[in-house]
Protein backbone atom coordinates (compact mmCIF):
# COMPACT_ATOMS: atom_id res chain seq x y z
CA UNK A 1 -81.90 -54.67 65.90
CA UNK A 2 -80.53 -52.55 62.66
CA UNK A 3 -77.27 -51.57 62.80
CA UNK A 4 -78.49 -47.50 62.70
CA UNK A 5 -79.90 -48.01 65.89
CA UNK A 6 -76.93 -50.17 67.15
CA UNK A 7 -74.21 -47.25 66.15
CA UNK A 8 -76.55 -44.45 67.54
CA UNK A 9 -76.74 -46.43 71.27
CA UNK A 10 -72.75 -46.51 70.81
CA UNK A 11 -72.14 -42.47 69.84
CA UNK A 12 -74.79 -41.53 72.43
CA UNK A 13 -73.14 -44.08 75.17
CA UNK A 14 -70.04 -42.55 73.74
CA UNK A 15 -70.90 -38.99 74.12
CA UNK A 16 -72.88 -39.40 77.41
CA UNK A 17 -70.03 -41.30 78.98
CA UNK A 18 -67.84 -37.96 77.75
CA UNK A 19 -70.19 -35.53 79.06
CA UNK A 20 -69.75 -37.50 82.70
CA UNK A 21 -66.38 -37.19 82.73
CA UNK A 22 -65.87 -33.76 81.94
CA UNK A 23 -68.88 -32.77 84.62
CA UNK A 24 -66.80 -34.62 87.06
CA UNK A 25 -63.98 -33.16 86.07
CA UNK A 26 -65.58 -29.66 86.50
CA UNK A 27 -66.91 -30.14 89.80
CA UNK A 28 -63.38 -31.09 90.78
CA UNK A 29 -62.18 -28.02 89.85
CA UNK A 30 -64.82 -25.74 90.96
CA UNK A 31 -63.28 -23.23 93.77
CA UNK A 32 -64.99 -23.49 97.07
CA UNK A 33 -63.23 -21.25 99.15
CA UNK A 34 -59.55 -20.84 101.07
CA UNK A 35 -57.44 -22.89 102.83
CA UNK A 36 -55.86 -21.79 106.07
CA UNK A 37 -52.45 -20.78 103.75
CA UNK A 38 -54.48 -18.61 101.77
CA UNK A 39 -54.38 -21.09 98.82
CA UNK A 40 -57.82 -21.68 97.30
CA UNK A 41 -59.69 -25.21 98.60
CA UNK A 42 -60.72 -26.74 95.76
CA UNK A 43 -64.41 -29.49 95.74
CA UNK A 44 -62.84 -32.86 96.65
CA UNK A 45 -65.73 -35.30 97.64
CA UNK A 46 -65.43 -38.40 95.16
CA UNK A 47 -67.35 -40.63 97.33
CA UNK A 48 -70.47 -38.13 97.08
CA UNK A 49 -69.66 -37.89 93.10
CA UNK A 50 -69.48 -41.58 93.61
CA UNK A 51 -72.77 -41.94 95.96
CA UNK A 52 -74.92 -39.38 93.12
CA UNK A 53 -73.99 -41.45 90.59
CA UNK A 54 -75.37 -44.47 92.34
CA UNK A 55 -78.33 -42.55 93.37
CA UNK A 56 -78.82 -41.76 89.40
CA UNK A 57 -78.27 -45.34 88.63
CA UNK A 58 -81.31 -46.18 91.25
CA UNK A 59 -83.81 -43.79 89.69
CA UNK A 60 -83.14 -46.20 86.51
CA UNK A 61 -84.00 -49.29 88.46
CA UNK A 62 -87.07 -47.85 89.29
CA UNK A 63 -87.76 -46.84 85.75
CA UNK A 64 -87.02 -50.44 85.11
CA UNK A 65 -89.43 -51.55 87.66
CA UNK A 66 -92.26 -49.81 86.18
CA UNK A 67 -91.11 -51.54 82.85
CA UNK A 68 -91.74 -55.08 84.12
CA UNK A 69 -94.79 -54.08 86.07
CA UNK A 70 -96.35 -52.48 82.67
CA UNK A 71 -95.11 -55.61 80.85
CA UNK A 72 -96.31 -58.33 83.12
CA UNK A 73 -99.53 -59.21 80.83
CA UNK A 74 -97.46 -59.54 78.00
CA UNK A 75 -96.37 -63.02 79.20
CA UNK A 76 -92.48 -63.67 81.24
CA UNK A 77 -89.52 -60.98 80.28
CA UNK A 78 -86.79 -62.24 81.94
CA UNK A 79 -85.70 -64.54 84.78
CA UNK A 80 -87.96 -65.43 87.38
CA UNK A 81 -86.58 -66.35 90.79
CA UNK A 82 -82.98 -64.35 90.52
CA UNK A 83 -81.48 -64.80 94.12
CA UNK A 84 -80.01 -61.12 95.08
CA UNK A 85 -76.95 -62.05 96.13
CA UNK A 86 -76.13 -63.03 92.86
CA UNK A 87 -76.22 -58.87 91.81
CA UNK A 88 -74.83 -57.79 95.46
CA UNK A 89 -71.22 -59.02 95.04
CA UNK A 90 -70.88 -57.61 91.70
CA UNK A 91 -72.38 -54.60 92.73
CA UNK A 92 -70.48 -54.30 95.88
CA UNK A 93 -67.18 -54.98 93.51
CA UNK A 94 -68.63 -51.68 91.19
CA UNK A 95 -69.54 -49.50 94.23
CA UNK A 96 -65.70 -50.11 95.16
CA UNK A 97 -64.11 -49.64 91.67
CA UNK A 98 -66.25 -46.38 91.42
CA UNK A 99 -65.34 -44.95 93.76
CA UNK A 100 -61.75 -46.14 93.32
CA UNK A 101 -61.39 -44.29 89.72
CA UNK A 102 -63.49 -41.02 91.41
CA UNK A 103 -60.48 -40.82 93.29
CA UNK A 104 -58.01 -40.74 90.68
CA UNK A 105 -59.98 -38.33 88.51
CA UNK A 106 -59.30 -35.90 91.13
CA UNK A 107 -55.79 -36.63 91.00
CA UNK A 108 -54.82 -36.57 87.47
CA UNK A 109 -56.23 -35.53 83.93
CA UNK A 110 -59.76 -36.41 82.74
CA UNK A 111 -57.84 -37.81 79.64
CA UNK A 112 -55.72 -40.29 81.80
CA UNK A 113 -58.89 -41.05 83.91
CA UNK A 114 -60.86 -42.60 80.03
CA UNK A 115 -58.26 -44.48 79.38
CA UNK A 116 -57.96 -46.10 82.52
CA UNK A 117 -61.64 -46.60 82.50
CA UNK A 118 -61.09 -47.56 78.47
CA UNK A 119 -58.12 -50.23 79.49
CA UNK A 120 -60.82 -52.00 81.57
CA UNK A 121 -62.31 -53.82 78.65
CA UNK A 122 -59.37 -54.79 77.27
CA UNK A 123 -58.28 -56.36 80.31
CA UNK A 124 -61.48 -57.81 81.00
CA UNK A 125 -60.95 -59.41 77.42
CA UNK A 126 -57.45 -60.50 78.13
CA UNK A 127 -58.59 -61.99 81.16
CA UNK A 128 -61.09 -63.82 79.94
CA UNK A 129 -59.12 -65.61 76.96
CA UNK A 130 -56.71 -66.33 79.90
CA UNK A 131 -59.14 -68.01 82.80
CA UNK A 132 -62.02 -68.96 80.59
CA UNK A 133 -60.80 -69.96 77.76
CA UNK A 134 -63.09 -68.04 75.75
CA UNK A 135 -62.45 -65.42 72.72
């Protein structure tokens, strides 16, 4: 793959991830009526942020379906014979940390929220030079 295409799938993961947050963010903030007080009730539903955001991330599966199915006579893609629960822990583990840092963005700035999301990676990192030995 050229590098070009290589730093345009980073900006546009990089701006895309952005534009997530800050829509997020928004609908957070968006006004939906009153409290009992008087004081204005505010959207607060990560888990249905978190549950569209799945639902988004299913519409790609099936876009990846269709994929394979076109690219069947072109000979094997990828590996055959993948047992599901192999995907279904980690996948339970993301559902969870989803909707774990949906929380938080309604609780603090969408600035704080990407760099707790950005801190992953260099944990992940940290962890793995620690428990697998690897760099």
């Amino acid at each position: 793959m050229p590098n070009t295409t290589l730093y345009g799938i980073m900006c546009l993961m990089l701006f895309f991830g952005t534009c997530n947050t800050v829509v997020m963010k928004m609908q957070d903030d968006v006004i939906v009526g009153t409290n009992d007080d008087g004081t204005s009730k505010k959207f607060n539903h990560p888990y249905f942020q978190c549950a569209v955001m799945f639902i988004g991330e299913l519409f790609c599966l099936g876009v990846y379906g269709l994929k394979r199915m076109f690219a069947s006579n072109q000979g094997p893609t990828g590996r055959e014979g993948l047992n599901p629960m192999m995907v279904a822990f980690p996948a339970m583990f993301d559902i969870c940390g989803s909707s774990l840092m949906f929380v938080a963005l309604t609780m603090c700035a969408a600035s704080v929220y990407q760099m707790m999301r950005g801190v992953i990676v260099v944990i992940t990192a940290f962890m793995a030079l620690m428990f697998l030995g690897s760099k």
